[in-house]
C-alpha atoms as a PDB file:
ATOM      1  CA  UNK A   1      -5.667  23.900   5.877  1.00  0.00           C
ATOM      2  CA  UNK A   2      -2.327  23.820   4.108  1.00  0.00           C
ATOM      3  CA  UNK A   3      -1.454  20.729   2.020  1.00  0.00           C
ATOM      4  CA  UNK A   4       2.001  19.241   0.336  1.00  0.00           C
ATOM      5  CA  UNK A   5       2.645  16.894  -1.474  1.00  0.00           C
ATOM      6  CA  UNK A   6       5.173  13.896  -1.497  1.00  0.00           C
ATOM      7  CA  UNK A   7       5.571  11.934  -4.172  1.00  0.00           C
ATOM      8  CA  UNK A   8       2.438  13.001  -5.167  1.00  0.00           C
ATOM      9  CA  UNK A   9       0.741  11.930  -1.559  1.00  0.00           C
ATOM     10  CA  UNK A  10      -0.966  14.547   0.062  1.00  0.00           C
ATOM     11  CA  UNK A  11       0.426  15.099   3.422  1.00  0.00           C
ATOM     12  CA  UNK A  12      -1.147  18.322   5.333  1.00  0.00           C
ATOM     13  CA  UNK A  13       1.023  20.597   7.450  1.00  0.00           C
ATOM     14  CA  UNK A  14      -0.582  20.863  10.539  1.00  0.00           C
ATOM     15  CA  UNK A  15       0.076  20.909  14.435  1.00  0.00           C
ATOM     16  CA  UNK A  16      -1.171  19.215  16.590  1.00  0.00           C
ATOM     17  CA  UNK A  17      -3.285  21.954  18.796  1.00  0.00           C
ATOM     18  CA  UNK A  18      -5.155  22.552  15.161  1.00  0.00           C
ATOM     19  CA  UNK A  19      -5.897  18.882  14.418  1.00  0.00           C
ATOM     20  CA  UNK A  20      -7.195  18.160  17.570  1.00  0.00           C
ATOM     21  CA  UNK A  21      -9.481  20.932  16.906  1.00  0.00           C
ATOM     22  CA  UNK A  22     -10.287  19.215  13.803  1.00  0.00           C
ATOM     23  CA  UNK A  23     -11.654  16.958  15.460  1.00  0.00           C
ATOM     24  CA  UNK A  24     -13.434  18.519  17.643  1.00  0.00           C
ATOM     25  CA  UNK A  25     -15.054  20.310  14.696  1.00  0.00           C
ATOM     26  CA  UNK A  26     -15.824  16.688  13.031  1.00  0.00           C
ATOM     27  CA  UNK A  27     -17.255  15.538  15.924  1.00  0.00           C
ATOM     28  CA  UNK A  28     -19.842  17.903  16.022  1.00  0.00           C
ATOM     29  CA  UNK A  29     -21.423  17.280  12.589  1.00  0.00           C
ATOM     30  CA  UNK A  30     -23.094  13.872  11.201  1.00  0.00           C
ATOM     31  CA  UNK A  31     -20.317  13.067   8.269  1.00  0.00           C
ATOM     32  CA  UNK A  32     -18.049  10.140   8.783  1.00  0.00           C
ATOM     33  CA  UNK A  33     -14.282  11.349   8.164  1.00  0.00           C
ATOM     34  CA  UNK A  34     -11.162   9.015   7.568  1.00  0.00           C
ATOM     35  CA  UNK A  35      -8.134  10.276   9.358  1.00  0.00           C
ATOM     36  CA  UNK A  36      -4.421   8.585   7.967  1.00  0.00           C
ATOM     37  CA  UNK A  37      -1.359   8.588   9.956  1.00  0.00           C
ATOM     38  CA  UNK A  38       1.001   8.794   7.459  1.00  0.00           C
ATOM     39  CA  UNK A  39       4.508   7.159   7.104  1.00  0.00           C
ATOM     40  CA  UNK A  40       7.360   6.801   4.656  1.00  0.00           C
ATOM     41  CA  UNK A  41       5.831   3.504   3.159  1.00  0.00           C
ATOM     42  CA  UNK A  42       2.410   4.337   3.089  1.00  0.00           C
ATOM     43  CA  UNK A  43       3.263   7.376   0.818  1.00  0.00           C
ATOM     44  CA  UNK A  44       5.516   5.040  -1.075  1.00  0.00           C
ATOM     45  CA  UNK A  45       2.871   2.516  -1.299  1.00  0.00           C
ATOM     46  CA  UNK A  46       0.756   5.331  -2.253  1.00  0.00           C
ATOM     47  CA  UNK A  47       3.077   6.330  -5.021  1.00  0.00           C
ATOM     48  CA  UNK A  48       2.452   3.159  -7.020  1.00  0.00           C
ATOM     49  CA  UNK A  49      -1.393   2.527  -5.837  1.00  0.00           C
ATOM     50  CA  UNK A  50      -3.412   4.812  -7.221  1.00  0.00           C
ATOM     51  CA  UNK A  51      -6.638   3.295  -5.750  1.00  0.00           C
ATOM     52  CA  UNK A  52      -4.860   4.098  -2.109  1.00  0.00           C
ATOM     53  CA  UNK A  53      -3.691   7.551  -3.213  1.00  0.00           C
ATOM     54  CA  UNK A  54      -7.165   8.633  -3.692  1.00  0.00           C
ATOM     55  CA  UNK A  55      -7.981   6.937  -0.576  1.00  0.00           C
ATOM     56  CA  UNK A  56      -5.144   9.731   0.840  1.00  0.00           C
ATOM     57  CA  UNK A  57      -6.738  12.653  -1.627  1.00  0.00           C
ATOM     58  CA  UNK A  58     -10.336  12.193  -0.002  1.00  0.00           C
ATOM     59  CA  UNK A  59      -9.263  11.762   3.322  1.00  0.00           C
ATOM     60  CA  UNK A  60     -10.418  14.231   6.267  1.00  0.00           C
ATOM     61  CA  UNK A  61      -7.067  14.743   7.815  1.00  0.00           C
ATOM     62  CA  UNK A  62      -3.233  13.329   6.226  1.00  0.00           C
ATOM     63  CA  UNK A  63      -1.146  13.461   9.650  1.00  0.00           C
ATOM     64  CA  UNK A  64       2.732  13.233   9.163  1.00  0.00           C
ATOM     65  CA  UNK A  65       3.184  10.229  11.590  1.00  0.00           C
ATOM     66  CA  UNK A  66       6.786  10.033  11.100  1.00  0.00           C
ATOM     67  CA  UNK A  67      10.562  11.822  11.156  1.00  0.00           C
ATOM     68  CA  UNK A  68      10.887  10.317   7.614  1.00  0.00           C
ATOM     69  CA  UNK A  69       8.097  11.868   6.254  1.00  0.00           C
ATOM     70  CA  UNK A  70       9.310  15.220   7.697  1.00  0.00           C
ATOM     71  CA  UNK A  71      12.673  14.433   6.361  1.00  0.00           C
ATOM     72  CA  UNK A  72      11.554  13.905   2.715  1.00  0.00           C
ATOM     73  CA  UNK A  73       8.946  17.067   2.643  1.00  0.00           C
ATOM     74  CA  UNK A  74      12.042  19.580   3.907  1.00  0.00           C
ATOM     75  CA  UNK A  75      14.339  17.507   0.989  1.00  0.00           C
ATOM     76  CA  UNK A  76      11.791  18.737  -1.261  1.00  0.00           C
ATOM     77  CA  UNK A  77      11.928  21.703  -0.097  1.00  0.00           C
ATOM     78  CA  UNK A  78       8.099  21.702   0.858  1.00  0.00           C
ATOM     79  CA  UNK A  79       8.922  21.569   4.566  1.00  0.00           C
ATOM     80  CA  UNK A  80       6.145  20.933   7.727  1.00  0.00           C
ATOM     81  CA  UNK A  81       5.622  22.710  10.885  1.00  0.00           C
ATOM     82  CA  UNK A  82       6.138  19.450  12.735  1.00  0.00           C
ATOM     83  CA  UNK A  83       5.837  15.396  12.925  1.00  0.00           C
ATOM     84  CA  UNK A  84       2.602  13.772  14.926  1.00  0.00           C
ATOM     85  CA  UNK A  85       3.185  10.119  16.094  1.00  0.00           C
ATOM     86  CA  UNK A  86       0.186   8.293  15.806  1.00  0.00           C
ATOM     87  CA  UNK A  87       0.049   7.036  19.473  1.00  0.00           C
ATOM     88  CA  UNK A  88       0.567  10.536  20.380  1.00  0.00           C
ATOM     89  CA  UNK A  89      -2.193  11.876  18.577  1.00  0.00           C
ATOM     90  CA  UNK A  90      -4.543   8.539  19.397  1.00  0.00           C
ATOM     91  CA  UNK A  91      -3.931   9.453  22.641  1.00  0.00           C
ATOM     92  CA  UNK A  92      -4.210  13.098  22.652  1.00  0.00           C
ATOM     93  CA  UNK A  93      -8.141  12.296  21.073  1.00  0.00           C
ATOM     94  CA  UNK A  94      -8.665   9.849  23.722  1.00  0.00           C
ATOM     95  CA  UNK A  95      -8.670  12.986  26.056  1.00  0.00           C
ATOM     96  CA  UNK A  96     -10.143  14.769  24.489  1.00  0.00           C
ATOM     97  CA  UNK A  97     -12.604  12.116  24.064  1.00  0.00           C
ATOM     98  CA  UNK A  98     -13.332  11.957  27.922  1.00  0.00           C
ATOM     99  CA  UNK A  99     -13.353  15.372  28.285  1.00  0.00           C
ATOM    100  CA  UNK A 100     -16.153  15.922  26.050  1.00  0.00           C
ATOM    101  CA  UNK A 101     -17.768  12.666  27.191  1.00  0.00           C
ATOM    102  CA  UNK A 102     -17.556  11.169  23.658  1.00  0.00           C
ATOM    103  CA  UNK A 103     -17.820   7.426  22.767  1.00  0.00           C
ATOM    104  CA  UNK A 104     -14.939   4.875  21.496  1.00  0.00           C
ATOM    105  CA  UNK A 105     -14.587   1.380  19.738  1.00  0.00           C
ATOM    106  CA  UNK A 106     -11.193  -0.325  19.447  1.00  0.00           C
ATOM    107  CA  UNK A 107     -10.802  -2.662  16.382  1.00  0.00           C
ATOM    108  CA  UNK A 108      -7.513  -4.622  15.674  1.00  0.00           C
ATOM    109  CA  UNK A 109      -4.602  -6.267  16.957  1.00  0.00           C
ATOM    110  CA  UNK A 110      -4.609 -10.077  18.866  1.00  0.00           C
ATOM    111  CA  UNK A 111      -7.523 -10.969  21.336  1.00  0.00           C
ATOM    112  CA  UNK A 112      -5.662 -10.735  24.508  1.00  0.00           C
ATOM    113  CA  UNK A 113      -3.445  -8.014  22.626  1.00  0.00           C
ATOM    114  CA  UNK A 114      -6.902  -5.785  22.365  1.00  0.00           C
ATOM    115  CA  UNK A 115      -8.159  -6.821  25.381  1.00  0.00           C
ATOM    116  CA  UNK A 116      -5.178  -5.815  27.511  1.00  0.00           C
ATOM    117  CA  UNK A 117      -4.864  -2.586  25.997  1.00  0.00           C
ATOM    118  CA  UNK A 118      -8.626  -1.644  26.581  1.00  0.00           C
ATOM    119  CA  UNK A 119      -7.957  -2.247  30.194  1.00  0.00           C
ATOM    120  CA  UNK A 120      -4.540   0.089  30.231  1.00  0.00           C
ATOM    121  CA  UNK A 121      -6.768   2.714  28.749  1.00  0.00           C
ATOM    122  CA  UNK A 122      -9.581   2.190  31.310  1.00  0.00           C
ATOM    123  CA  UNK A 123      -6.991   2.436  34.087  1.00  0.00           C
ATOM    124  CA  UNK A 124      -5.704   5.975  33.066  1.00  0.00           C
ATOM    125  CA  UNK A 125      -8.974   7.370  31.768  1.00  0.00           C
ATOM    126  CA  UNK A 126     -11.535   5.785  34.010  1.00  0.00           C
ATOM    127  CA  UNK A 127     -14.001   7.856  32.815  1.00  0.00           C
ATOM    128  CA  UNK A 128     -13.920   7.724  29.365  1.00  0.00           C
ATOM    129  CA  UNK A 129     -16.894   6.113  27.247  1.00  0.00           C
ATOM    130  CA  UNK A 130     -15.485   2.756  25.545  1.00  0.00           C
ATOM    131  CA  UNK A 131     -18.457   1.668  23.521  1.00  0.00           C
ATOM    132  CA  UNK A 132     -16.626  -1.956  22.765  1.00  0.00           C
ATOM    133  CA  UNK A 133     -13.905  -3.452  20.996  1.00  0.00           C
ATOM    134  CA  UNK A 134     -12.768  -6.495  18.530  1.00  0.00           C
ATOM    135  CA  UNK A 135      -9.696  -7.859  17.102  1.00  0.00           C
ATOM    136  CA  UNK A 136      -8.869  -7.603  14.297  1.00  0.00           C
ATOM    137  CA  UNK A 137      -8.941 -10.999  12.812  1.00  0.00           C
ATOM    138  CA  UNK A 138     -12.310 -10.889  11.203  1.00  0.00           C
ATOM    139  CA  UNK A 139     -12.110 -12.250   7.401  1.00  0.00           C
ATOM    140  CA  UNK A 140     -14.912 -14.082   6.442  1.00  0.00           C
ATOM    141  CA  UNK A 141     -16.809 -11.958   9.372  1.00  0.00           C
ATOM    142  CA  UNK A 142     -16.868  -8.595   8.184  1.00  0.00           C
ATOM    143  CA  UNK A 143     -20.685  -8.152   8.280  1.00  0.00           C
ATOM    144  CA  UNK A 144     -21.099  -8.749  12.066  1.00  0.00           C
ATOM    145  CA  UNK A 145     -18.058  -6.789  13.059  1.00  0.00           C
ATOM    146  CA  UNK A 146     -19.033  -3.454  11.022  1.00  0.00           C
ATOM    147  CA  UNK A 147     -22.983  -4.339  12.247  1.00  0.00           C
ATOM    148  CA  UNK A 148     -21.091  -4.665  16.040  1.00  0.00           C
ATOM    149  CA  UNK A 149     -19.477  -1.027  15.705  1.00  0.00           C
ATOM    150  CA  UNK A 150     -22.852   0.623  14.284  1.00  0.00           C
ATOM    151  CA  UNK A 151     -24.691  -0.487  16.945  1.00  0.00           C
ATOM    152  CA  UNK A 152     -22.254  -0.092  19.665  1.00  0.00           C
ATOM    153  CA  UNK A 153     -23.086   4.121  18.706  1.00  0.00           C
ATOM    154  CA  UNK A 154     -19.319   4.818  19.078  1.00  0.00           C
ATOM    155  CA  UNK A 155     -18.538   8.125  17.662  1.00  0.00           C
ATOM    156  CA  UNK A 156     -14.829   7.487  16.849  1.00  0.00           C
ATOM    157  CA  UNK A 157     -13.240   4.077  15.754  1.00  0.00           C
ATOM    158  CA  UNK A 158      -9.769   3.276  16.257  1.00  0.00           C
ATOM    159  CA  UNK A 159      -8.443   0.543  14.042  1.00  0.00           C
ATOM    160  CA  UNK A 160      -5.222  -0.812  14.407  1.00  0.00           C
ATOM    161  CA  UNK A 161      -4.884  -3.309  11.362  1.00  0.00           C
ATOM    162  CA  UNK A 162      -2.020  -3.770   8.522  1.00  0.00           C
ATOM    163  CA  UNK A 163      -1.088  -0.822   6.450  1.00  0.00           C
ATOM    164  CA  UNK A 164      -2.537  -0.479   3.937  1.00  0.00           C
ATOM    165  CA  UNK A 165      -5.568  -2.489   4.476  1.00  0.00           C
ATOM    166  CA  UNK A 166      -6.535  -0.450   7.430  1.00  0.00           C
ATOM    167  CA  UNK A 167      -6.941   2.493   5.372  1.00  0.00           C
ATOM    168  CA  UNK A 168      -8.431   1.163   2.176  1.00  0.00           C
ATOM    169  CA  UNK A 169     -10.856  -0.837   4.823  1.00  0.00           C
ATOM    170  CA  UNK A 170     -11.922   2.134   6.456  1.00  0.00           C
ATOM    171  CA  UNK A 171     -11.968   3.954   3.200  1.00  0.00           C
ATOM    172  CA  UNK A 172     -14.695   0.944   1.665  1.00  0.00           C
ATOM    173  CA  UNK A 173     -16.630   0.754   4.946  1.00  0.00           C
ATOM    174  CA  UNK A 174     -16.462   4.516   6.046  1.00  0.00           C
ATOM    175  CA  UNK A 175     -20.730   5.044   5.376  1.00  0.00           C
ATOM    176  CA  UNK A 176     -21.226   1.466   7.146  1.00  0.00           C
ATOM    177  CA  UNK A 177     -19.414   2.426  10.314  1.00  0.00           C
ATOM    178  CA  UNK A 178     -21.791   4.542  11.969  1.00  0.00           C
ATOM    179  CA  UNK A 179     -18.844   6.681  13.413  1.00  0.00           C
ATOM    180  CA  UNK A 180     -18.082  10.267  13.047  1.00  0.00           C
ATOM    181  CA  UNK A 181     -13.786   9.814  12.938  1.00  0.00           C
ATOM    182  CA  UNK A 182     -12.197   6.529  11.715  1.00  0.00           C
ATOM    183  CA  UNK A 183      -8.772   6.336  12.281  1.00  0.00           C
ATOM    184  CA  UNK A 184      -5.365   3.841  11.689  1.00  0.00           C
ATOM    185  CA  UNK A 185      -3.648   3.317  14.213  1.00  0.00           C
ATOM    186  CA  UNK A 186      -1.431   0.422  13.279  1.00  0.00           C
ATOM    187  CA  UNK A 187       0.299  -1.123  15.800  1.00  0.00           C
ATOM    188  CA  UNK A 188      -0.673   1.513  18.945  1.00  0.00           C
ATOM    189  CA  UNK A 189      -2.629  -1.342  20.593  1.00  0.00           C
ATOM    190  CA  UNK A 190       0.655  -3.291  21.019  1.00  0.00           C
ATOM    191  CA  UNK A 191       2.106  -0.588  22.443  1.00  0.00           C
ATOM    192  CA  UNK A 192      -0.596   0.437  24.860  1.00  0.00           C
ATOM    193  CA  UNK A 193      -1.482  -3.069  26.162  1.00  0.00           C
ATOM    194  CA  UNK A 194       2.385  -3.674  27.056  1.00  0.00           C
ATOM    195  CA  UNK A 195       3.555  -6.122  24.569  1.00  0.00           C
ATOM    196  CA  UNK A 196       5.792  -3.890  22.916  1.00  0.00           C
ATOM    197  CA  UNK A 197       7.624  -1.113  24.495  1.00  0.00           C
ATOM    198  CA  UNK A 198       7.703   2.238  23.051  1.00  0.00           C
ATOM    199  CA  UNK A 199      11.202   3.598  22.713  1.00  0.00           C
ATOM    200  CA  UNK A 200      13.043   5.740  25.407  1.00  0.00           C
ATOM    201  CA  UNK A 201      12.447   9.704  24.566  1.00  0.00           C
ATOM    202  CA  UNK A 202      15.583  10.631  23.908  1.00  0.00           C
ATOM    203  CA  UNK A 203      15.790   8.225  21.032  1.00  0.00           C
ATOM    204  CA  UNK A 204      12.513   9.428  19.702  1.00  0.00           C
ATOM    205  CA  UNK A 205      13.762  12.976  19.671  1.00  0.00           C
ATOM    206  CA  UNK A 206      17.077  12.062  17.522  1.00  0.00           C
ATOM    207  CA  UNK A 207      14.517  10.280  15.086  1.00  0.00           C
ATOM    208  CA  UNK A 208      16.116   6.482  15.835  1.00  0.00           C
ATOM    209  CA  UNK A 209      13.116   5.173  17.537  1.00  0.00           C
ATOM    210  CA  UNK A 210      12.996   2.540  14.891  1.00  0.00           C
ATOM    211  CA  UNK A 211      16.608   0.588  16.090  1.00  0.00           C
ATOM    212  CA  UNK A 212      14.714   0.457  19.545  1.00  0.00           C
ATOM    213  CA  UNK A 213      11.502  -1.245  17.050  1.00  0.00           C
ATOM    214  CA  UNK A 214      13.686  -3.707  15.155  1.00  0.00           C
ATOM    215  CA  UNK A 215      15.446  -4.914  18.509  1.00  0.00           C
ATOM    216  CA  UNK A 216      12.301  -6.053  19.949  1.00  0.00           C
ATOM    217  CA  UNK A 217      11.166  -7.028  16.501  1.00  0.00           C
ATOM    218  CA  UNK A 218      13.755  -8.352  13.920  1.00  0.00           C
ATOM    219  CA  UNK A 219      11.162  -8.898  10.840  1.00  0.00           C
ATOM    220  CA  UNK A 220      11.194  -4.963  10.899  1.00  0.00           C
ATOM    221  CA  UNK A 221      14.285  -4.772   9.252  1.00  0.00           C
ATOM    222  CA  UNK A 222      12.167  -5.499   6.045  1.00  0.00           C
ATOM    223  CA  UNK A 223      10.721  -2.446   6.643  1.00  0.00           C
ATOM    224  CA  UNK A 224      13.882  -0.554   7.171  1.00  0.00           C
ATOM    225  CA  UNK A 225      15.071  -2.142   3.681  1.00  0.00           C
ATOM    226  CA  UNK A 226      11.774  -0.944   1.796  1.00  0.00           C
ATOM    227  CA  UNK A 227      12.737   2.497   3.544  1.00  0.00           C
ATOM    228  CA  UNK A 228      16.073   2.991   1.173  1.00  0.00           C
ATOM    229  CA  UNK A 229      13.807   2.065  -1.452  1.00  0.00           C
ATOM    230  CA  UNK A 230      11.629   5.617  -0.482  1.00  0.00           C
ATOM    231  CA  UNK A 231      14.659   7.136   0.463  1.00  0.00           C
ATOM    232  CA  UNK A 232      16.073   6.709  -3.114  1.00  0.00           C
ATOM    233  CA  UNK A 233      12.771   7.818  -5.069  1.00  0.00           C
ATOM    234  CA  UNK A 234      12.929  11.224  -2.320  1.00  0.00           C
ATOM    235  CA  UNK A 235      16.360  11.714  -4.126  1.00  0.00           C
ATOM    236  CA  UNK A 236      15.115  10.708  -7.542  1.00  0.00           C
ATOM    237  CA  UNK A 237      12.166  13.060  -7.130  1.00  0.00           C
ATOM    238  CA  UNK A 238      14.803  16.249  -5.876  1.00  0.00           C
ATOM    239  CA  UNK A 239      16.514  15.455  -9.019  1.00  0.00           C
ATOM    240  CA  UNK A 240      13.628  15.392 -11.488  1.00  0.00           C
ATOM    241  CA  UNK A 241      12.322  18.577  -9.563  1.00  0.00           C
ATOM    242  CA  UNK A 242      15.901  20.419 -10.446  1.00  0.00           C
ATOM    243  CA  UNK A 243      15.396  19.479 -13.984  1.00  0.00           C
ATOM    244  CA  UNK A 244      12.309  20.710 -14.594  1.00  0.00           C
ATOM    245  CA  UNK A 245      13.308  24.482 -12.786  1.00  0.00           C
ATOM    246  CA  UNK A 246      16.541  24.168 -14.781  1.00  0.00           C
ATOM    247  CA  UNK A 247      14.652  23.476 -18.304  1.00  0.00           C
ATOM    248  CA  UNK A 248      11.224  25.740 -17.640  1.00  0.00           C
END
């Protein structure tokens, strides 16, 4: 499997057909693997945490979640085949999932948030094996819920939690878990269980899908701030990378 990296992160360049068969391959052995969907500030994040850029270094399978992290690799000049949104991919292993008659466990988000979107997946893939799920407010409780997903016997956790505790989490915990695949999946479940809509298609092709974010959730714009902040190190990076090809 081809890797790049940005800013130092590993990011692999990968489809979609060939990481679902990834997983299909990981599912059939008895090693737990960590799978990150990555974004513009997790690789940032990354940049400056070294403990969570080894977390992205060991990890089974570096997805680029994101148009921004497409954006920077071709910048670079270290370009990838193509962008896979979480939720797309979440979903595309939930299928596969059923298909296969392998087991699930859902891990994050509110109570009523997690509960909903269990149900929404129930309704559309009645026949899928949902071994349980638990929000993801468990501080202080960490013991019963990791004891709760070993002996559930799901073979692939889905954890939407903050970034980047989700990964460094499921990173700490990833011999504990019992599972085969452990994935982030950030905020999916809010999406899924209706309490945030995802945005039209035809803003998600022209790569603006995160106006349609920030409208139904202003505290985003944060995030859209700390994005100029990885947009700027991307163009500090091109430069650094000119110099060095210039001088060598």
């Amino acid at each position: 499997m081809e890797s790049i990296k940005i800013l130092s992160t590993r990011i692999d360049n990968i489809s979609l057909f060939d990481a679902l068969t990834l997983v299909g391959s990981y599912l059939t052995d008895n090693n737990p693997h960590q799978i990150i969907t990555a974004n513009p500030l997790m690789i940032f994040e990354a940049h400056k945490n070294e403990k969570l850029k080894n977390i992205f270094d060991t990890a089974a399978l570096v997805i680029p979640e994101s148009a921004g992290v497409r954006w920077a690799a071709k910048f670079l000049r270290v370009p990838l085949s193509e962008k896979i949104p979480g939720i797309d991919f979440m979903i595309s292993i939930l299928n596969y999932a059923q298909q296969k008659k392998h087991s699930v466990f859902f891990l994050g988000a509110k109570e009523e948030i997690i509960k909903k979107a269990t149900d929404e997946i129930k309704k559309k893939l009645p026949e899928l094996k949902i071994a349980g799920f638990h929000n993801g407010y468990f501080l202080g409780n960490e013991h019963a819920v990791i004891s709760l997903i070993k002996s559930s016997g799901a073979e692939i956790l889905f954890a939407g939690l903050n970034t980047p505790f989700q990964e460094i989490w499921l990173n700490k915990n990833l011999e504990k878990l019992g599972v085969k695949i452990a994935m982030g999946v950030g905020g999916s479940f809010d999406v899924i269980s209706g309490n945030l809509r995802r945005a039209p298609k035809w803003m998600i092709g022209r790569n603006i899908e995160w106006v349609f974010r920030v409208a139904q959730q202003p505290w985003r714009i944060l995030r859209i701030i700390k994005l100029f902040s990885f947009a700027l190190k991307i163009f500090k990076e091109k430069i650094r990378l000119i110099c060095v090809k210039f001088y060598v």
